[in-house]
Every structure is written in structure tokens, then in C-alpha cells.
PDB file of N, CA and C in Angstrom:
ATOM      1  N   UNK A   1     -10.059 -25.742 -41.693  1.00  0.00           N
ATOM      2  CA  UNK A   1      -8.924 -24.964 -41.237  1.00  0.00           C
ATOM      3  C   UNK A   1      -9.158 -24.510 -39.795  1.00  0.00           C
ATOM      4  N   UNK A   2      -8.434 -24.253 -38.959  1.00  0.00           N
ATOM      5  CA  UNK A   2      -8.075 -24.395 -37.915  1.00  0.00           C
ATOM      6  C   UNK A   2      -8.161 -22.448 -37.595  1.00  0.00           C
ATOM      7  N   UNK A   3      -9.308 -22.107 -36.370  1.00  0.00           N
ATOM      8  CA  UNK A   3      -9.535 -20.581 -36.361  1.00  0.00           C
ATOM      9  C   UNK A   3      -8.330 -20.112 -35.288  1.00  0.00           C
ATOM     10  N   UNK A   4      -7.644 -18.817 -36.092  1.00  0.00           N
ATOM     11  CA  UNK A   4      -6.651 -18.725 -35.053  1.00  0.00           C
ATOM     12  C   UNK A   4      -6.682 -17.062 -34.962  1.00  0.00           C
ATOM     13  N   UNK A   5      -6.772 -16.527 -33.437  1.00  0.00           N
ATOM     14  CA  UNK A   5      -7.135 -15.576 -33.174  1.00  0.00           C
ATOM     15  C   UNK A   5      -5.622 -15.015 -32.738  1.00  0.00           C
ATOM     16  N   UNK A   6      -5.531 -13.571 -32.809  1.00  0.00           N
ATOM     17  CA  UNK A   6      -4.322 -12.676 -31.786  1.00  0.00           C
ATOM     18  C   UNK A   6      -5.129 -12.078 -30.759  1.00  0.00           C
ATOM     19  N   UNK A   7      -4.272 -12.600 -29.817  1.00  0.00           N
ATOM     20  CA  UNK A   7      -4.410 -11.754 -28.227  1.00  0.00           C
ATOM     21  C   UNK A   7      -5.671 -11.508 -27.977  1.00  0.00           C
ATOM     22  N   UNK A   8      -6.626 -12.191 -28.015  1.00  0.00           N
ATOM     23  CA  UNK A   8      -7.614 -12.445 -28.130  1.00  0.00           C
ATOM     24  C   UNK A   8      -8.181 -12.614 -26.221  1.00  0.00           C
ATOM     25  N   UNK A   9      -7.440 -13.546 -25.583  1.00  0.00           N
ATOM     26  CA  UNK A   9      -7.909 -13.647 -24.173  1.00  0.00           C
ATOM     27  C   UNK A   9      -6.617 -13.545 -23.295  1.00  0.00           C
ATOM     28  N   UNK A  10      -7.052 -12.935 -21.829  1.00  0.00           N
ATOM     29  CA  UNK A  10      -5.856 -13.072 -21.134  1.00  0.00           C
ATOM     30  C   UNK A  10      -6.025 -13.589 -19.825  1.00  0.00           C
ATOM     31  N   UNK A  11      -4.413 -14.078 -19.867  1.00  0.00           N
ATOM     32  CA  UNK A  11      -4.482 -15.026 -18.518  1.00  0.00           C
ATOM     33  C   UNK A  11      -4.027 -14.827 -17.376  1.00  0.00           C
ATOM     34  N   UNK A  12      -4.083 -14.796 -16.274  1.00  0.00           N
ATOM     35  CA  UNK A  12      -3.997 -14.060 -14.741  1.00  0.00           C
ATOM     36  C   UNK A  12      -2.250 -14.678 -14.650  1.00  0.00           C
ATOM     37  N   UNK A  13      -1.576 -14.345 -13.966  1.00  0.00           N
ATOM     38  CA  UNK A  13      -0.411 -14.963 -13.478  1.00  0.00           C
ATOM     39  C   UNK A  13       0.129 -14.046 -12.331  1.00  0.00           C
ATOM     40  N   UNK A  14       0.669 -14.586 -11.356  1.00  0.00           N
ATOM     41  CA  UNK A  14       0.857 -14.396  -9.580  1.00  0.00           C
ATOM     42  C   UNK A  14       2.780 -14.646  -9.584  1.00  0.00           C
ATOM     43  N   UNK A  15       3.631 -13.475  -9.427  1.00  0.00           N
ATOM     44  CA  UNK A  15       4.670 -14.146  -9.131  1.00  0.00           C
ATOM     45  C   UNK A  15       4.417 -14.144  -7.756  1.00  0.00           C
ATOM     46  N   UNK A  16       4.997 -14.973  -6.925  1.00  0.00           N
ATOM     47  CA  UNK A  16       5.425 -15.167  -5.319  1.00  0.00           C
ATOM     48  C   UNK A  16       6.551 -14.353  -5.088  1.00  0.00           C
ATOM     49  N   UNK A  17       5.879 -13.428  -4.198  1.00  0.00           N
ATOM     50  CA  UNK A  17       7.225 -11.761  -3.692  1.00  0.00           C
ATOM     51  C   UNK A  17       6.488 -12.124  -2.007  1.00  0.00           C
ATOM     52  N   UNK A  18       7.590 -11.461  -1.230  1.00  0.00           N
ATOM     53  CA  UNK A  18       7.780 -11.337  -0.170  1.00  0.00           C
ATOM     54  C   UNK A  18       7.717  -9.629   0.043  1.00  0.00           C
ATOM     55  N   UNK A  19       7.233  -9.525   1.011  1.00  0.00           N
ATOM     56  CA  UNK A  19       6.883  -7.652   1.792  1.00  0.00           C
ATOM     57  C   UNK A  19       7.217  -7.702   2.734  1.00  0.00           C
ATOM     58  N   UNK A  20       8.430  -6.637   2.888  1.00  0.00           N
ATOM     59  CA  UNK A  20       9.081  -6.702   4.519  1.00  0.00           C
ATOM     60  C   UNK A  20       8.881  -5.245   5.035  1.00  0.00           C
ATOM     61  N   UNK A  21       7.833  -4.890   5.903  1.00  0.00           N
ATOM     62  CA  UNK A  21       7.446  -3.742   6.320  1.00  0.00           C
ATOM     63  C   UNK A  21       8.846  -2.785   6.911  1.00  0.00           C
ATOM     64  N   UNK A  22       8.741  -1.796   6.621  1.00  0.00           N
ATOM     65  CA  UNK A  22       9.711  -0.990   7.663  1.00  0.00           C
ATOM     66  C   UNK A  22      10.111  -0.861   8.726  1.00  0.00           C
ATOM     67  N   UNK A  23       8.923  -1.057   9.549  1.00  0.00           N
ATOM     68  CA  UNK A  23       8.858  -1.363  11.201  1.00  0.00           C
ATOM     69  C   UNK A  23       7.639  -2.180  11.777  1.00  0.00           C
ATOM     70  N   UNK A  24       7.824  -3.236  12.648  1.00  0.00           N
ATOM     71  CA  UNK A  24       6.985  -3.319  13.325  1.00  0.00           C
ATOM     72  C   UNK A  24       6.595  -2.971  14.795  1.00  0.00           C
ATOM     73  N   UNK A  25       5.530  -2.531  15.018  1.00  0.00           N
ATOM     74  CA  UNK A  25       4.925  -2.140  16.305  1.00  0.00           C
ATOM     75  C   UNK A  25       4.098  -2.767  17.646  1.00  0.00           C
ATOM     76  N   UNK A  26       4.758  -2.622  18.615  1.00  0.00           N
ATOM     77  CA  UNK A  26       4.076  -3.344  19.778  1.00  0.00           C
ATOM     78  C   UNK A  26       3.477  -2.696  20.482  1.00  0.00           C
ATOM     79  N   UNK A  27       2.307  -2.320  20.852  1.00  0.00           N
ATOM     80  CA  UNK A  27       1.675  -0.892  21.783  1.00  0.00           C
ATOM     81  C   UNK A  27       1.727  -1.500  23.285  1.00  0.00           C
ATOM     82  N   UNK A  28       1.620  -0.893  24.330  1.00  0.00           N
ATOM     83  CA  UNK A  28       1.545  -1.186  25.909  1.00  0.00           C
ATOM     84  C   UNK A  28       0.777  -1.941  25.768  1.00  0.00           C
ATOM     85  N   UNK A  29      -0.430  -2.179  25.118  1.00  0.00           N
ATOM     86  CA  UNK A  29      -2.011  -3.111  25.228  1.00  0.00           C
ATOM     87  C   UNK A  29      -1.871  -4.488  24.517  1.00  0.00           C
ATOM     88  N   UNK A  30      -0.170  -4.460  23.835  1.00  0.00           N
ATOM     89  CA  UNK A  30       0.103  -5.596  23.097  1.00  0.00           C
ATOM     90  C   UNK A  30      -0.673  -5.805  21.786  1.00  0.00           C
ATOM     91  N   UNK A  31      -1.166  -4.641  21.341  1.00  0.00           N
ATOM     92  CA  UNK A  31      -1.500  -4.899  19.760  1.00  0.00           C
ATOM     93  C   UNK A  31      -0.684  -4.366  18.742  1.00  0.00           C
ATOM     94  N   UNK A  32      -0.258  -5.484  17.706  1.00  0.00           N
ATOM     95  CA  UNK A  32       0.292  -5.111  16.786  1.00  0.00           C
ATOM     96  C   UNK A  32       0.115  -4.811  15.220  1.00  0.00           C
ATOM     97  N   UNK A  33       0.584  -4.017  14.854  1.00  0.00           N
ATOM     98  CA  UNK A  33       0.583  -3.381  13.181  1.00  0.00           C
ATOM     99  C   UNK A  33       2.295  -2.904  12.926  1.00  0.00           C
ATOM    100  N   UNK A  34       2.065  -2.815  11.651  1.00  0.00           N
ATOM    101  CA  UNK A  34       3.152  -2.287  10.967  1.00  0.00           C
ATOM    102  C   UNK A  34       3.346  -1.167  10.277  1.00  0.00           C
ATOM    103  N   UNK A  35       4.119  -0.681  10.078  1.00  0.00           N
ATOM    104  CA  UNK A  35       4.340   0.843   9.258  1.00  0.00           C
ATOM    105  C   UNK A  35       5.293   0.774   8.580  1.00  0.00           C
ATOM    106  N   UNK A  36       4.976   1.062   7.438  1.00  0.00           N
ATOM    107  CA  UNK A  36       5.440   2.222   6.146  1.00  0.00           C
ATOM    108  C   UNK A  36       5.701   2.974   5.686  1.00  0.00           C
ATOM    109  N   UNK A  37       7.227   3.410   5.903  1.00  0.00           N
ATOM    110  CA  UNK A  37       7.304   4.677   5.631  1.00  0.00           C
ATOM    111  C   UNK A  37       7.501   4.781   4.102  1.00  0.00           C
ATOM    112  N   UNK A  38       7.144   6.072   3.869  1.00  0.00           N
ATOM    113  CA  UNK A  38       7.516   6.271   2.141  1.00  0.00           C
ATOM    114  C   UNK A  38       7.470   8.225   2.139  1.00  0.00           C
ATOM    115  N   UNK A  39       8.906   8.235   1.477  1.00  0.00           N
ATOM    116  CA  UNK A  39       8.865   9.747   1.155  1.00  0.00           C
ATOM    117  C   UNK A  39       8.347   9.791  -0.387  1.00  0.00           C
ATOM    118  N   UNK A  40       8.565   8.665  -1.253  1.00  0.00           N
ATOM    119  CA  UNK A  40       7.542   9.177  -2.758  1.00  0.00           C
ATOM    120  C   UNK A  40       7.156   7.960  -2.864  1.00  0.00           C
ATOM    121  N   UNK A  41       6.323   8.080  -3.133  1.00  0.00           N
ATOM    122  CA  UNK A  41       4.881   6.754  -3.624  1.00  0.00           C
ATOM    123  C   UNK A  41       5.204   6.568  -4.667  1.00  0.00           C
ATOM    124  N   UNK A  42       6.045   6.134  -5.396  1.00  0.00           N
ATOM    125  CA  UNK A  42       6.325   5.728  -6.408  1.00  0.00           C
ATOM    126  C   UNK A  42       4.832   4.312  -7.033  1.00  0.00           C
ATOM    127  N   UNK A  43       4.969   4.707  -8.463  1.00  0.00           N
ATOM    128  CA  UNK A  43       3.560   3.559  -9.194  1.00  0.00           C
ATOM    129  C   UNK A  43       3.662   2.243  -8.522  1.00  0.00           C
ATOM    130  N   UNK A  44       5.172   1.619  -8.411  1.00  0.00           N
ATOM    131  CA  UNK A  44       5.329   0.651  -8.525  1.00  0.00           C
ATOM    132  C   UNK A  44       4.973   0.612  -6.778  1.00  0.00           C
ATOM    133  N   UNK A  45       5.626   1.028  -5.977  1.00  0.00           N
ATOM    134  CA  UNK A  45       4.675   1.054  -4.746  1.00  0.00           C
ATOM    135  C   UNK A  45       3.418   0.552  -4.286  1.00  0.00           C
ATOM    136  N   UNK A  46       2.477   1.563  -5.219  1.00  0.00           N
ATOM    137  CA  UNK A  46       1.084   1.532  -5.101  1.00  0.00           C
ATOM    138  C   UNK A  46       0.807   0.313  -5.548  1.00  0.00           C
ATOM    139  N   UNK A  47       1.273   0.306  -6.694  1.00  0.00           N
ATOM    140  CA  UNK A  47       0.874  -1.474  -6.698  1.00  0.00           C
ATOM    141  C   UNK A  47       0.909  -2.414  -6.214  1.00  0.00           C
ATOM    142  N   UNK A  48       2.501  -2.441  -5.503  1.00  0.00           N
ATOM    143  CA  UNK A  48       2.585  -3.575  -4.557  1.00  0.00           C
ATOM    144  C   UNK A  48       2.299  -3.750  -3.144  1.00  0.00           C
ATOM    145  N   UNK A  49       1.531  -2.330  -2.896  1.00  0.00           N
ATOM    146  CA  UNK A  49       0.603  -2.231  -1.453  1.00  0.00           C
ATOM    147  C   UNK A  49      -0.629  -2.471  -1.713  1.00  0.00           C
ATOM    148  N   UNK A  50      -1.077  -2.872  -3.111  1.00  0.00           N
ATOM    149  CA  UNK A  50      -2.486  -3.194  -3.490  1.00  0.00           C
ATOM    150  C   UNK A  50      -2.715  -4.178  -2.900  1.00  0.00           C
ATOM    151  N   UNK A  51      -1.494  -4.805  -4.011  1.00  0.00           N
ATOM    152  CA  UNK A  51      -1.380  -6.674  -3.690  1.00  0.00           C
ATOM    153  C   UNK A  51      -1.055  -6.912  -2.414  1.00  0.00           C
ATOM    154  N   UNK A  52      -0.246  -6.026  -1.442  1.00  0.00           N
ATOM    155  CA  UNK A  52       0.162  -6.432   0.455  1.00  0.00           C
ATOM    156  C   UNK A  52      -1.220  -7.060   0.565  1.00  0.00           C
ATOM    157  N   UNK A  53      -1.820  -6.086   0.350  1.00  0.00           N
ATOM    158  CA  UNK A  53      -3.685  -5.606   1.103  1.00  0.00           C
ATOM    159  C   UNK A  53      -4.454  -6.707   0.905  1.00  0.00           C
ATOM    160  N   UNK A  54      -4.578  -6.792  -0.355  1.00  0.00           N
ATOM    161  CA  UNK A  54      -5.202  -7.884  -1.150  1.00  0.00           C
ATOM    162  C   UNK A  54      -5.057  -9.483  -0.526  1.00  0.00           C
ATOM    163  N   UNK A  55      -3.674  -9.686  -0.467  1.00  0.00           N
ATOM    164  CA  UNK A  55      -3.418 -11.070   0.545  1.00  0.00           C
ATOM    165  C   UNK A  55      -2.771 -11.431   1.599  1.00  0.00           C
ATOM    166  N   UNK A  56      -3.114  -9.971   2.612  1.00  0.00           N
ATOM    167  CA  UNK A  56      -3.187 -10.189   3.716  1.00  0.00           C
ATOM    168  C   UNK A  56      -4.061  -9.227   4.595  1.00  0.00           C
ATOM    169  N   UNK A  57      -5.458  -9.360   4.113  1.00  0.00           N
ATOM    170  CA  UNK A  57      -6.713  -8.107   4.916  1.00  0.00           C
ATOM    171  C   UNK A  57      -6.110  -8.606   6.086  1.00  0.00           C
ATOM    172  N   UNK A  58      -6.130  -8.967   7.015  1.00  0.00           N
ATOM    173  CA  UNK A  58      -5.936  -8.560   8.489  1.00  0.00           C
ATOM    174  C   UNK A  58      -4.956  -8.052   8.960  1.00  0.00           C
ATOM    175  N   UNK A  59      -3.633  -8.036   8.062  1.00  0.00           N
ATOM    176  CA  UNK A  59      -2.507  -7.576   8.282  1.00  0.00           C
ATOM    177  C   UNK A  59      -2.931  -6.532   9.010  1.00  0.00           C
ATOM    178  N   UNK A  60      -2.596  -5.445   9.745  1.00  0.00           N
ATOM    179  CA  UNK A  60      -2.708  -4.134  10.453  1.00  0.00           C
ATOM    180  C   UNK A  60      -1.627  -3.222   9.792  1.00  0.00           C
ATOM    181  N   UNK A  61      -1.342  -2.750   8.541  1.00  0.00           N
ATOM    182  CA  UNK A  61      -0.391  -1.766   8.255  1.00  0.00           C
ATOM    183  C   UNK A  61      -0.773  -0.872   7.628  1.00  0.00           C
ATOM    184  N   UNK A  62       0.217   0.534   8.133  1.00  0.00           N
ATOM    185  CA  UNK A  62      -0.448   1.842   7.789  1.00  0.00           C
ATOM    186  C   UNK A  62       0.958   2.705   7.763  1.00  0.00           C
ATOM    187  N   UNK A  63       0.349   3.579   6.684  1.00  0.00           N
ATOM    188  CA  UNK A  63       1.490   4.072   6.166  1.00  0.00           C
ATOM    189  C   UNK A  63       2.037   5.510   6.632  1.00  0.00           C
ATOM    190  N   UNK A  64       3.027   5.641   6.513  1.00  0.00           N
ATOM    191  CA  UNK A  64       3.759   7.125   6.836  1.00  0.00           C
ATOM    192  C   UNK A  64       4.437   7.997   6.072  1.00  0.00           C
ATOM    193  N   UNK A  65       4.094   9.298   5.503  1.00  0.00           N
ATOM    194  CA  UNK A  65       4.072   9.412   4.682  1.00  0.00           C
ATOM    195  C   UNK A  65       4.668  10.999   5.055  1.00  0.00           C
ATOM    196  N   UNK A  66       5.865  11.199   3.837  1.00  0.00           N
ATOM    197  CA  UNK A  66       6.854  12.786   4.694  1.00  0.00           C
ATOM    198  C   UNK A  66       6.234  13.333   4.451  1.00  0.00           C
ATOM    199  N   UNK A  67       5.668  13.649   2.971  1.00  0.00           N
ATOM    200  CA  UNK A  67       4.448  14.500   2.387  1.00  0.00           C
ATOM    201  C   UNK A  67       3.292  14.117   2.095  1.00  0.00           C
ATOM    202  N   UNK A  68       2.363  14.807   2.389  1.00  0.00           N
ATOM    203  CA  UNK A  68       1.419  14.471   1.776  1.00  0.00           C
ATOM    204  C   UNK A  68       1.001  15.153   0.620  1.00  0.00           C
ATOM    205  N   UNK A  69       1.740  15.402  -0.703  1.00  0.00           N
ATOM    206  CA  UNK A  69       1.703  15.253  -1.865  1.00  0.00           C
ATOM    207  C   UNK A  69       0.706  14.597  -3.500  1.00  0.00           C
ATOM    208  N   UNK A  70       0.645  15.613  -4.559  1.00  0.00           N
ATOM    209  CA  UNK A  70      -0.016  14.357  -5.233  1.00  0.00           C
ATOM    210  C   UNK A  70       0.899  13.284  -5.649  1.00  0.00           C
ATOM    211  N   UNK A  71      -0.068  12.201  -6.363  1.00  0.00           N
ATOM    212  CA  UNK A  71       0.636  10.924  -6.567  1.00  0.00           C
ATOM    213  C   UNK A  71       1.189  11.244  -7.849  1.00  0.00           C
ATOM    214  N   UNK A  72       1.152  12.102  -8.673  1.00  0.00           N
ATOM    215  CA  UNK A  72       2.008  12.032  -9.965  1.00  0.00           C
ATOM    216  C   UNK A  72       1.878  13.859 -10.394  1.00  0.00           C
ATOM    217  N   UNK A  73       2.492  14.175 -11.269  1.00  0.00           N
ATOM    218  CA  UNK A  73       2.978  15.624 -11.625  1.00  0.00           C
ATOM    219  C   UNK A  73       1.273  15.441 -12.466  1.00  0.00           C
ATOM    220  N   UNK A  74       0.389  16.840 -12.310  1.00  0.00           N
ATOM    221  CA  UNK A  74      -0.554  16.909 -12.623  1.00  0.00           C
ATOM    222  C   UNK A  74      -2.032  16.194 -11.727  1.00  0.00           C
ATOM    223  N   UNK A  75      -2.020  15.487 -11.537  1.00  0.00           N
ATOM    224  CA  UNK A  75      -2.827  14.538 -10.480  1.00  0.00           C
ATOM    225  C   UNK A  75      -3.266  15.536  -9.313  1.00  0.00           C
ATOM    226  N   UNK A  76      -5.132  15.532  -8.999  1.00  0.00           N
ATOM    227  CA  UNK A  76      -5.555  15.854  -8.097  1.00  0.00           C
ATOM    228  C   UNK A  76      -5.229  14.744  -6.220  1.00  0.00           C
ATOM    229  N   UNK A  77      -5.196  13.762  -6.639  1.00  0.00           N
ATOM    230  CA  UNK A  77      -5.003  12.408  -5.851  1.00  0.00           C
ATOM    231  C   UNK A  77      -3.621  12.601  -5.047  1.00  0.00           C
ATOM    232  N   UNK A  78      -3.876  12.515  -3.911  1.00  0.00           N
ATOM    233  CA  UNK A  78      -2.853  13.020  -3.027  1.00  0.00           C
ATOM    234  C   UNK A  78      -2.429  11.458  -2.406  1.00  0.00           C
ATOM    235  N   UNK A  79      -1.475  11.304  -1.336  1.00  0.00           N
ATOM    236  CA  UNK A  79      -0.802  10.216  -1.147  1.00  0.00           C
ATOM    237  C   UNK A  79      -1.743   9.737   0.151  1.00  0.00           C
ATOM    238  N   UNK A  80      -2.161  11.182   0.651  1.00  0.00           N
ATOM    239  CA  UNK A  80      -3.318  10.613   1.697  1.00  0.00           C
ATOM    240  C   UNK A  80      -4.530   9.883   0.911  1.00  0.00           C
ATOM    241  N   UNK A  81      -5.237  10.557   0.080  1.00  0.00           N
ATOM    242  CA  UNK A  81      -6.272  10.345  -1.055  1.00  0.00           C
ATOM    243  C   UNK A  81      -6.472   8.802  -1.288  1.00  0.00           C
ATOM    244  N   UNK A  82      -5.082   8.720  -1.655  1.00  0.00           N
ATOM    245  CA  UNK A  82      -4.667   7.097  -2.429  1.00  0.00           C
ATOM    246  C   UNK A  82      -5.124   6.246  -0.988  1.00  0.00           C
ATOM    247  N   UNK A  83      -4.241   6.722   0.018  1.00  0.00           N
ATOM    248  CA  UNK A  83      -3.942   5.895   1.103  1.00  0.00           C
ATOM    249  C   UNK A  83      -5.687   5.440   1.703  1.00  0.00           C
ATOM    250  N   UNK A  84      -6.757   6.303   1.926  1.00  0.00           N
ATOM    251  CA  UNK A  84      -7.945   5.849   2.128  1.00  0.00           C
ATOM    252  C   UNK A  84      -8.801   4.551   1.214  1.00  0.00           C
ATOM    253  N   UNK A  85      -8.242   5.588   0.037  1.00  0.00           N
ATOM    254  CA  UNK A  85      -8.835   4.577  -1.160  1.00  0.00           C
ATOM    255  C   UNK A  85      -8.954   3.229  -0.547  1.00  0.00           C
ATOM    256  N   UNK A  86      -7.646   3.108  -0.144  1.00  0.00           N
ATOM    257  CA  UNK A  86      -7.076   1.291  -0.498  1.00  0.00           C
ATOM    258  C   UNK A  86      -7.284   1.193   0.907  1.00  0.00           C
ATOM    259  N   UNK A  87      -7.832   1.393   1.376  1.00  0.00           N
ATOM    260  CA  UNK A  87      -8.053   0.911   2.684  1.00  0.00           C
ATOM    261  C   UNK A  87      -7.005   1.000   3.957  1.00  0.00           C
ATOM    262  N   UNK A  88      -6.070   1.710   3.839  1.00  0.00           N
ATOM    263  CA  UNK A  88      -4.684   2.430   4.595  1.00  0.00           C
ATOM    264  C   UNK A  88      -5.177   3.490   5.905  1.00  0.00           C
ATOM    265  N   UNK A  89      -4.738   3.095   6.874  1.00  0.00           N
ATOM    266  CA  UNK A  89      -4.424   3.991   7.852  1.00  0.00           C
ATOM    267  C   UNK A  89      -3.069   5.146   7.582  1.00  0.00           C
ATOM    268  N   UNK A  90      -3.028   6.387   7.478  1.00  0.00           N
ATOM    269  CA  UNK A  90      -2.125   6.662   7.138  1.00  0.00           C
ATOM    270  C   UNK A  90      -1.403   8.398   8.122  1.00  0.00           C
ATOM    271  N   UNK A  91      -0.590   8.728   8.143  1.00  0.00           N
ATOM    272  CA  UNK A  91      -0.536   9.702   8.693  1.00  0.00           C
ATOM    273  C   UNK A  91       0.567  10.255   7.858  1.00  0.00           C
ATOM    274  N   UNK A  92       1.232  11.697   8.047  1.00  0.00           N
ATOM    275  CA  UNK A  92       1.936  12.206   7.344  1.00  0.00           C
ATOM    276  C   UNK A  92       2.588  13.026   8.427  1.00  0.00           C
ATOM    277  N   UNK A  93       4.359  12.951   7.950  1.00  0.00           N
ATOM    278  CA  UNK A  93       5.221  13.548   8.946  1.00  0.00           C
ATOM    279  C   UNK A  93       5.475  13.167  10.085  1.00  0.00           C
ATOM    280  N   UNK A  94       4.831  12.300  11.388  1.00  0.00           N
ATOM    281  CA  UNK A  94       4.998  12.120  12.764  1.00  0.00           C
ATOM    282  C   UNK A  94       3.970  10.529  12.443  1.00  0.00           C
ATOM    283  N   UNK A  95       4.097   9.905  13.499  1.00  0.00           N
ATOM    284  CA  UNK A  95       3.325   8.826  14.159  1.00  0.00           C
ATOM    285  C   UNK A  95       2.654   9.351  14.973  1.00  0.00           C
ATOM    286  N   UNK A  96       1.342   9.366  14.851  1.00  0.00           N
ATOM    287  CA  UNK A  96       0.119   9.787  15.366  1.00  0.00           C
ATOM    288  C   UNK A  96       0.297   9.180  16.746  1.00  0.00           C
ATOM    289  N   UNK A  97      -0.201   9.934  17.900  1.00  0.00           N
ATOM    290  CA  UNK A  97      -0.108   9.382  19.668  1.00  0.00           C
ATOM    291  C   UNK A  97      -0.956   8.025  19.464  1.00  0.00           C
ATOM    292  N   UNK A  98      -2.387   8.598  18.950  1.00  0.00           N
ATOM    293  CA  UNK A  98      -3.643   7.518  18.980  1.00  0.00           C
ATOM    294  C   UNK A  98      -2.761   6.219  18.364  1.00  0.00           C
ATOM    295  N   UNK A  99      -2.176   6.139  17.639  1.00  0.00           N
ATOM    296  CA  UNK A  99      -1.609   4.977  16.775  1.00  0.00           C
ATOM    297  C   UNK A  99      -0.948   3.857  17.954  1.00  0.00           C
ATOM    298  N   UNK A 100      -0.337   4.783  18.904  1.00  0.00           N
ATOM    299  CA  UNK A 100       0.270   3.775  20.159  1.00  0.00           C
ATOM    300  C   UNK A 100      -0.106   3.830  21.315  1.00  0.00           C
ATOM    301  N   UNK A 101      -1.465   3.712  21.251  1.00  0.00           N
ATOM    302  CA  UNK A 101      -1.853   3.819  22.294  1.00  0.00           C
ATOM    303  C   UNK A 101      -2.554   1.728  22.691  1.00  0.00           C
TER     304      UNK A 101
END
């Protein structure tokens, strides 16, 4: 007889999505990055700035953020917090001078 298991192993799967930043940036020195604004970090967000990150490290984008807030009702983890985690440049309320320089 034939061994038949439930849900036993799982398998990776990738849909193909497109990320269209909010703005992009040109500084006087001609280097460029992009920005993100976000007034709530919503889960689904965070996730899909995992995956930005994930397959495209050199990208240059960093986020902007109205509050800097936690990420969910109860949560010590703030939106700055998150934003280091993952490897994010981030500022809150204004575009930092240093950023365009």
C-alpha cells in the first residue's frame, strides 16, 4: 500500500509583482534613491518591503514615515524599529537635508 501523508512538506512559490516607489530622487552629486512614504505600515506593507529588499539589495530606498508609531496596537516595535531591522534608511515627518545632499 502506497504511504500517504497530510501536509506533511511545503513548497516555496514567487508570484511576479511589480514596486513602484513614491518618488524618485536625483541629488546635485547625481546620486540616486527612492522614497517611501507611508502614514500606516500596514502587515501587508512590511511584507512587501521585505521582498522590495530581498530582490533588489542595491536598490537605494528609504522610507518616510508621518509617525513614528508602533507597528500594531500593543507592540513595543515602532515603524522606525522595523525600518532598521530590515535594513531601511528611514526618517519620520520631513526629508532629512543629509538625504540630498
Amino acid at each position: 500500500m502506497e504511504d500517504l501523508t497530510y501536509e506533511k512538506h511545503s513548497l516555496r512559490y514567487v508570484l511576479p509583482k511589480k514596486y513602484i516607489p513614491d518618488f524618485e530622487v536625483t541629488t546635485k552629486s547625481g546620486r540616486k534613491f527612492f522614497i517611501e512614504v507611508k502614514g500606516y505600515l500596514r502587515p501587508e506593507d512590511r511584507t512587501k518591503m521585505v521582498a522590495v529588499k530581498f530582490n533588489n539589495p542595491d536598490a537605494d530606498i528609504r522610507l518616510l514615515f508621518a509617525k513614528n508609531q508602533p507597528i500594531s496596537k500593543g507592540s513595543k516595535t515602532t515603524y522606525m524599529d522595523w525600518a532598521r531591522k530590515h535594513g531601511y534608511q528611514a526618517a519620520v515627518g520631513k526629508i532629512p537635508r543629509e538625504w540630498l545632499k
